[in-house]
C-alpha atoms as a PDB file:
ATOM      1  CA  UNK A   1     156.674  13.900 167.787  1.00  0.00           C
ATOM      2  CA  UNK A   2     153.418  11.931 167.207  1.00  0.00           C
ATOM      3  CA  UNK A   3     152.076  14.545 164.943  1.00  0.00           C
ATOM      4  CA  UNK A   4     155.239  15.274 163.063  1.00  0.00           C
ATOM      5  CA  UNK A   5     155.347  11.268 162.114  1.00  0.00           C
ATOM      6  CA  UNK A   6     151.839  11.086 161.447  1.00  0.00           C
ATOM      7  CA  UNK A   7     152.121  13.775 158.925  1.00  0.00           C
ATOM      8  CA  UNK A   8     155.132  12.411 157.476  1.00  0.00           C
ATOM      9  CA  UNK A   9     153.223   9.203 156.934  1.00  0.00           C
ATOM     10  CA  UNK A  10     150.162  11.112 155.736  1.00  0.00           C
ATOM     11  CA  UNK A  11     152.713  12.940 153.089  1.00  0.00           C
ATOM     12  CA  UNK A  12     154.188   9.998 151.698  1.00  0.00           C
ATOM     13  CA  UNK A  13     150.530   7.833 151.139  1.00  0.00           C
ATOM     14  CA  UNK A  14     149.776  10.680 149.518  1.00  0.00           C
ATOM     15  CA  UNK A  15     152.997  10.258 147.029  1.00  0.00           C
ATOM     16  CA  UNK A  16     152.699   6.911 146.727  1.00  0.00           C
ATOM     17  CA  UNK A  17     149.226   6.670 145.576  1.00  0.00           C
ATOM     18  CA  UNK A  18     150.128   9.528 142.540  1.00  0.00           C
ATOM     19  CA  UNK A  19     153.274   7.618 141.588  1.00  0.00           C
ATOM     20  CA  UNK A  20     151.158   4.671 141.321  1.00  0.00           C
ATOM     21  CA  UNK A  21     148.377   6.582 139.224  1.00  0.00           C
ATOM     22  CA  UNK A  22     151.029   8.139 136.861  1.00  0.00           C
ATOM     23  CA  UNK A  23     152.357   4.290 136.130  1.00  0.00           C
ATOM     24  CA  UNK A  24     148.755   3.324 135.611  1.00  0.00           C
ATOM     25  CA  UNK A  25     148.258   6.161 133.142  1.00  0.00           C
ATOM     26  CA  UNK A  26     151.683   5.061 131.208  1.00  0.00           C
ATOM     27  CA  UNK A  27     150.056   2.038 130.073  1.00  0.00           C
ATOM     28  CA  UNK A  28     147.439   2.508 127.315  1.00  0.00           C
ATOM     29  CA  UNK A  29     146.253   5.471 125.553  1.00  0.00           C
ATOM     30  CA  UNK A  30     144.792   8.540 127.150  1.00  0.00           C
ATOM     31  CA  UNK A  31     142.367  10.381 124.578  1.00  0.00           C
ATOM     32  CA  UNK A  32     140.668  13.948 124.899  1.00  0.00           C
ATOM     33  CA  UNK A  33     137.986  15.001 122.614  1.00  0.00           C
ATOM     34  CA  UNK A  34     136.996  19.137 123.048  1.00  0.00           C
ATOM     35  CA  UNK A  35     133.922  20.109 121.605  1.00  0.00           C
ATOM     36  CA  UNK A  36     134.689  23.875 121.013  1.00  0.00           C
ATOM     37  CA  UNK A  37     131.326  24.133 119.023  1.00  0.00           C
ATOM     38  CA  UNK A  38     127.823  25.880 120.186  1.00  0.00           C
ATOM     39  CA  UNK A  39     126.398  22.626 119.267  1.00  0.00           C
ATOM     40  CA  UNK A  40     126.302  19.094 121.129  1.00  0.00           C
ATOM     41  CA  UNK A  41     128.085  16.528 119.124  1.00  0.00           C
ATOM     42  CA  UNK A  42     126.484  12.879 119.363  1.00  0.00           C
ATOM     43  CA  UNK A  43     127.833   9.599 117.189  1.00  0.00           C
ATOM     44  CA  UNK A  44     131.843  10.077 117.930  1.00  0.00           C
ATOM     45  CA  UNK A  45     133.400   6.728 118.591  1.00  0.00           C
ATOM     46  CA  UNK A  46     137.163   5.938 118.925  1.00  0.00           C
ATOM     47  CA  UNK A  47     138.133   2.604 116.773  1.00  0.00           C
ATOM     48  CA  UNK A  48     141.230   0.562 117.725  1.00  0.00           C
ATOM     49  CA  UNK A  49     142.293  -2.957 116.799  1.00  0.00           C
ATOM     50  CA  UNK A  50     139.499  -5.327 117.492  1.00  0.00           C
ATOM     51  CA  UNK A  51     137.285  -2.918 119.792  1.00  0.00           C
ATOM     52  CA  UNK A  52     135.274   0.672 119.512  1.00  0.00           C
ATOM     53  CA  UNK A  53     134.232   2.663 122.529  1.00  0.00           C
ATOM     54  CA  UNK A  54     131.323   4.602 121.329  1.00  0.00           C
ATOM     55  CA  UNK A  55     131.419   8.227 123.127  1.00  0.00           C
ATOM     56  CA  UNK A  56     128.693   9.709 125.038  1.00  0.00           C
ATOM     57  CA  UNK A  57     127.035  12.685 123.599  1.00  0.00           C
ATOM     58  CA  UNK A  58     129.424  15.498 124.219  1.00  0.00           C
ATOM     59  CA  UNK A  59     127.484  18.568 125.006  1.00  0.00           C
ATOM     60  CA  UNK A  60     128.752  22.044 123.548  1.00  0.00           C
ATOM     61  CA  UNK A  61     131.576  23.879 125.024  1.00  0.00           C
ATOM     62  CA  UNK A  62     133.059  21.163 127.041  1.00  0.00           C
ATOM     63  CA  UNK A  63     135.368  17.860 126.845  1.00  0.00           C
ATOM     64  CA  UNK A  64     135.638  14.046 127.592  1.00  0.00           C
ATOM     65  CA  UNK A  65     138.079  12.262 128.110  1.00  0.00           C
ATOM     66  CA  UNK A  66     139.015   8.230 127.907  1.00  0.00           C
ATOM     67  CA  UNK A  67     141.581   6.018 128.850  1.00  0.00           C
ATOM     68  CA  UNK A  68     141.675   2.639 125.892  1.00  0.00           C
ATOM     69  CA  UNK A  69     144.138  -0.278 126.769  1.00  0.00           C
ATOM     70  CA  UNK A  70     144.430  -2.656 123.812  1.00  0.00           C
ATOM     71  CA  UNK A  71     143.855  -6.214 123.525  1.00  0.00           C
ATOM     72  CA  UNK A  72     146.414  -8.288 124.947  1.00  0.00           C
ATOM     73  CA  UNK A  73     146.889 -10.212 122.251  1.00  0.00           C
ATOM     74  CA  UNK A  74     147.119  -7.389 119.474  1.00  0.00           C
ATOM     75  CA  UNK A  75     150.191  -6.845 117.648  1.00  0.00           C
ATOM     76  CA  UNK A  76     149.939  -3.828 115.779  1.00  0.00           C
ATOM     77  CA  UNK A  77     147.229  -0.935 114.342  1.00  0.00           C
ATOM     78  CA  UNK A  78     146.054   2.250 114.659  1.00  0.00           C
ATOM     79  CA  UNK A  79     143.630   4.230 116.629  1.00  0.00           C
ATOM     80  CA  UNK A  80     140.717   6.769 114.343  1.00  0.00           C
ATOM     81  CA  UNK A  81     137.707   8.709 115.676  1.00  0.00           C
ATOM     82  CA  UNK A  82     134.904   7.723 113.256  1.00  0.00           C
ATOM     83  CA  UNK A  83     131.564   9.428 113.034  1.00  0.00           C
ATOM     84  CA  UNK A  84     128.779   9.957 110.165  1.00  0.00           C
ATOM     85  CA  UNK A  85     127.730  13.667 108.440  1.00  0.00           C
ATOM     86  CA  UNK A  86     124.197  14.126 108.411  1.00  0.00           C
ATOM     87  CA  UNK A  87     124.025  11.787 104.683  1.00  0.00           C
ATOM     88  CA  UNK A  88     125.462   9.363 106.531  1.00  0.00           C
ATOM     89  CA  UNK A  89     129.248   9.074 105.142  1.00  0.00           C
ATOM     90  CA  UNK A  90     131.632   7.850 107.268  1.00  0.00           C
ATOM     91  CA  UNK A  91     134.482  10.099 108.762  1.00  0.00           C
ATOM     92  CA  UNK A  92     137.350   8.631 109.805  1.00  0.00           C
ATOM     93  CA  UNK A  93     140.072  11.114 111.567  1.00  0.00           C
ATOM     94  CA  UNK A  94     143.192   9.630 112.905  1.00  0.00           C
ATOM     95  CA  UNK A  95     144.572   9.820 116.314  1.00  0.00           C
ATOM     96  CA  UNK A  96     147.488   7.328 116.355  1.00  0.00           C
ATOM     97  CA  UNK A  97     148.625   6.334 112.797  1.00  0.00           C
ATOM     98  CA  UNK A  98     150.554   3.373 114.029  1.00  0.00           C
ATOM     99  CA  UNK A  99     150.687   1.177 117.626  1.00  0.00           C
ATOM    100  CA  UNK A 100     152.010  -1.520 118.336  1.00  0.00           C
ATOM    101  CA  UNK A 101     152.044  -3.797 121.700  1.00  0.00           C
ATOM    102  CA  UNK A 102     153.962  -1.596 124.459  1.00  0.00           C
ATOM    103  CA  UNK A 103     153.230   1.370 122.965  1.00  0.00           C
ATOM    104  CA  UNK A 104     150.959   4.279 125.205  1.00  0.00           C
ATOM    105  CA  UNK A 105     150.352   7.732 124.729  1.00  0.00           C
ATOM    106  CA  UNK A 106     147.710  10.802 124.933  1.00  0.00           C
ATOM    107  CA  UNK A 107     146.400  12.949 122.652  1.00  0.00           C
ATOM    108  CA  UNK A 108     144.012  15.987 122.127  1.00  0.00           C
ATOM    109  CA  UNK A 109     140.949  16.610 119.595  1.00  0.00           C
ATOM    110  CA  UNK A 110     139.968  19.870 119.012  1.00  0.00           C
ATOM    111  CA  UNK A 111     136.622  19.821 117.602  1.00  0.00           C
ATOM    112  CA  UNK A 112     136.489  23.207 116.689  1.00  0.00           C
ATOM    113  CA  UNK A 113     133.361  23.457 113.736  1.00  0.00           C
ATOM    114  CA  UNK A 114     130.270  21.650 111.974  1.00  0.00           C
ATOM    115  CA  UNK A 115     129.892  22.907 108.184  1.00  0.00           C
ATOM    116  CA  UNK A 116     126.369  22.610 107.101  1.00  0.00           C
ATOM    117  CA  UNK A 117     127.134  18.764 105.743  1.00  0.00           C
ATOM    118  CA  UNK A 118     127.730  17.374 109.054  1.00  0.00           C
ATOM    119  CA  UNK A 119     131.458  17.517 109.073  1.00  0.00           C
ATOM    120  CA  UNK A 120     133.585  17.654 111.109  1.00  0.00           C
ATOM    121  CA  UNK A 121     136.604  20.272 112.047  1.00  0.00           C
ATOM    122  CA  UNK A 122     139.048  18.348 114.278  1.00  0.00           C
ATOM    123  CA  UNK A 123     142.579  19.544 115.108  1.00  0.00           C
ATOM    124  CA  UNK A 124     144.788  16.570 116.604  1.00  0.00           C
ATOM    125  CA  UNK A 125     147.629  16.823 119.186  1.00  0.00           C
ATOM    126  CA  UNK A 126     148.951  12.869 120.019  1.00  0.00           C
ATOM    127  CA  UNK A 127     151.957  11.919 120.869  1.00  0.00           C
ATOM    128  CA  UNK A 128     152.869   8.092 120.866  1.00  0.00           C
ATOM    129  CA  UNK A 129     156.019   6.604 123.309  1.00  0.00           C
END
């Protein structure tokens, strides 16, 4: 009987601490960026009202991925990934065209090619609740 209540008490810590992750994870904005190049891709950073988060070098073949809360007092925006092509011209690629406060979501960036110039292929996936 021990066992059986030690398990079931096991179990449900278990539960508890994912439910409480998931509601953790509802409240921001969860952002993946893919590098599906042969190259490493350096100078990405992810631009949201009154902040950046400058991304780490993201080495070929592989991913990163970030969780951004906005500013408390914020009202409304939008959230780009901004870089610079090898002259130096800014890039700016949208992941969430509009927030406001509440709002959360995720979304994906395919970086899937570098032309010659420095630029960047990006395929986005977001979705905004």
């Amino acid at each position: 009987m021990k066992k059986k209540g030690l398990v079931l008490l096991s179990v449900s810590v278990v539960l508890l601490v994912i439910i409480c992750l998931r509601v953790v994870e509802r409240d921001g904005f969860a952002i993946t960026v893919e590098n599906n190049t042969e190259q490493s891709i350096s100078g990405l950073v992810i631009a949201y009202p009154s902040q950046t988060l400058v991304l780490a070098p993201i080495p070929k073949q592989s991913d990163v991925s970030k969780h951004i809360q906005t500013r408390n007092d914020f009202a409304e925006g939008e959230i780009n990934l901004v870089y610079k092509d090898k002259s130096g011209l800014e890039h700016k690629e949208t992941i969430f065209g509009y927030i406001e406060k509440g709002y959360h979501g995720s979304a994906t960036l395919k970086i899937n090619g570098i032309n010659n110039k420095g630029e960047l292929a990006i395929a986005v996936k977001a979705e905004v609740n």
